[in-house]
Structures are given as structure tokens and as C-alpha cells.
Protein backbone atom coordinates (compact mmCIF):
# COMPACT_ATOMS: atom_id res chain seq x y z
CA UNK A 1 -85.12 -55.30 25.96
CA UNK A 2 -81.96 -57.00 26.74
CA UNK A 3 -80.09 -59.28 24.29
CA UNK A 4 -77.73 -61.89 25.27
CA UNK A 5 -75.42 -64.03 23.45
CA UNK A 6 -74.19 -67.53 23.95
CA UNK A 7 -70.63 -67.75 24.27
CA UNK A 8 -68.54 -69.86 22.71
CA UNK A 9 -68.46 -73.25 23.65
CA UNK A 10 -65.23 -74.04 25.34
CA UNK A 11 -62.76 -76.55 23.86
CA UNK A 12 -61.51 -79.60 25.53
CA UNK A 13 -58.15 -81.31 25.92
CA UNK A 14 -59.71 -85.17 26.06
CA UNK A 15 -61.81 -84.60 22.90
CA UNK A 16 -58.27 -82.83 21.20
CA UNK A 17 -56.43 -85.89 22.12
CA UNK A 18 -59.35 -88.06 20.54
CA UNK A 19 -59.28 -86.33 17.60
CA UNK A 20 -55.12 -86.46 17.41
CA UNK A 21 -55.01 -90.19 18.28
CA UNK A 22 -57.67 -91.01 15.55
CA UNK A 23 -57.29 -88.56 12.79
CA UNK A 24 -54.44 -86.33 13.52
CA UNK A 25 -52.29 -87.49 10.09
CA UNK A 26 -55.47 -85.20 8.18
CA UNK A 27 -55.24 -82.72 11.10
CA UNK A 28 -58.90 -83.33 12.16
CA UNK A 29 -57.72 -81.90 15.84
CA UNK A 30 -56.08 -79.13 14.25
CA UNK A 31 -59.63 -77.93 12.63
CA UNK A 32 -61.16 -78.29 15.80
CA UNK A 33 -58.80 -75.89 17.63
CA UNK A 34 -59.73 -73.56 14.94
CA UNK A 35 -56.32 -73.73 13.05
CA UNK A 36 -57.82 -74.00 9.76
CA UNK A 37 -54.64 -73.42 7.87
CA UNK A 38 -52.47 -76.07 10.01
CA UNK A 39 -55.42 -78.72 9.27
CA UNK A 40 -54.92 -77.98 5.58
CA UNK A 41 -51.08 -78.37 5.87
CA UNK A 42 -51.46 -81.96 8.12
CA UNK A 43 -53.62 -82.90 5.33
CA UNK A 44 -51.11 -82.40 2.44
CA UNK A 45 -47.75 -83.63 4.48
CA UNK A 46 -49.86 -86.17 6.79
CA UNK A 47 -48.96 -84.68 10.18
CA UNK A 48 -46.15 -82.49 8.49
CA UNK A 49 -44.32 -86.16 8.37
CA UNK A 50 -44.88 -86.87 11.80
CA UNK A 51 -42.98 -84.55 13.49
CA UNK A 52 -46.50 -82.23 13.31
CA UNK A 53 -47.98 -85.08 15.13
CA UNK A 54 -45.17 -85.90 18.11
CA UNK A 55 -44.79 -81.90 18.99
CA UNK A 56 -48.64 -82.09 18.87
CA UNK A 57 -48.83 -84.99 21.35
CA UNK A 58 -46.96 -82.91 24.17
CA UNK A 59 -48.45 -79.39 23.38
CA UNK A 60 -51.79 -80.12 23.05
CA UNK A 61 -53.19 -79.13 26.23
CA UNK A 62 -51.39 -75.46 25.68
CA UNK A 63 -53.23 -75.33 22.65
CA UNK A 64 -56.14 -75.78 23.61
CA UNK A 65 -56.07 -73.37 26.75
CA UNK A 66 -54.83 -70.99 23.92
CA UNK A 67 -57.95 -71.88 21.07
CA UNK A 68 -60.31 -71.05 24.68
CA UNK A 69 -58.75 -67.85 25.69
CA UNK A 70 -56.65 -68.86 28.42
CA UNK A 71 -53.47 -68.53 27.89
């Protein structure tokens, strides 16, 4: 009997970029790249005082190709 396993689903830039634009002072994008400790840190220093949130706006699609594997 043969078992498979999903894998896992992959992450995607647009949806990151949602998340940023919306809630990216609490880090909401940062939890769903699976950077659990940078979410908790946006949280506490809203965006680490905006400069979190400007890096965040031109490295985003690098982190996500990272969070899926890619890169």
C-alpha cells in the first residue's frame, strides 16, 4: 500500500503584498511567510518603525521564493 502526502501549499507574492499593504504594521505577511518571530517583532515596533515595512516592500518577492523553497 502506497502512502502519499500533500505537499505544502506554495506561497504567493500577490497575496504577500495583500497582506503587507493591509496589515503589515502587525506583520500579518510576515506570519504568513512563516517568520513567526519577525511577525512578533512587527507587532511590538509596528513594522520595526517603518523601515521593517519599506525594505519589506522591495524584498518581498525574494522572500517568498525563499518561504517556497526556491531560492
Amino acid at each position: 500500500m502506497t502512502q502519499t502526502t500533500a505537499a505544502p501549499a506554495q506561497k504567493q507574492v500577490g497575496i504577500a503584498y495583500v497582506l503587507w499593504f493591509f496589515f503589515g504594521a502587525i506583520g500579518v505577511h510576515k506570519f504568513y511567510l512563516g517568520k513567526t518571530g519577525l511577525g512578533i517583532a512587527y507587532i511590538f515596533t509596528l513594522g520595526l518603525l517603518g523601515f521593517g515595512l519599506l525594505y519589506d516592500l522591495f524584498t518581498l518577492p525574494g522572500q517568498v521564493r525563499k518561504a517556497n523553497g526556491v531560492a
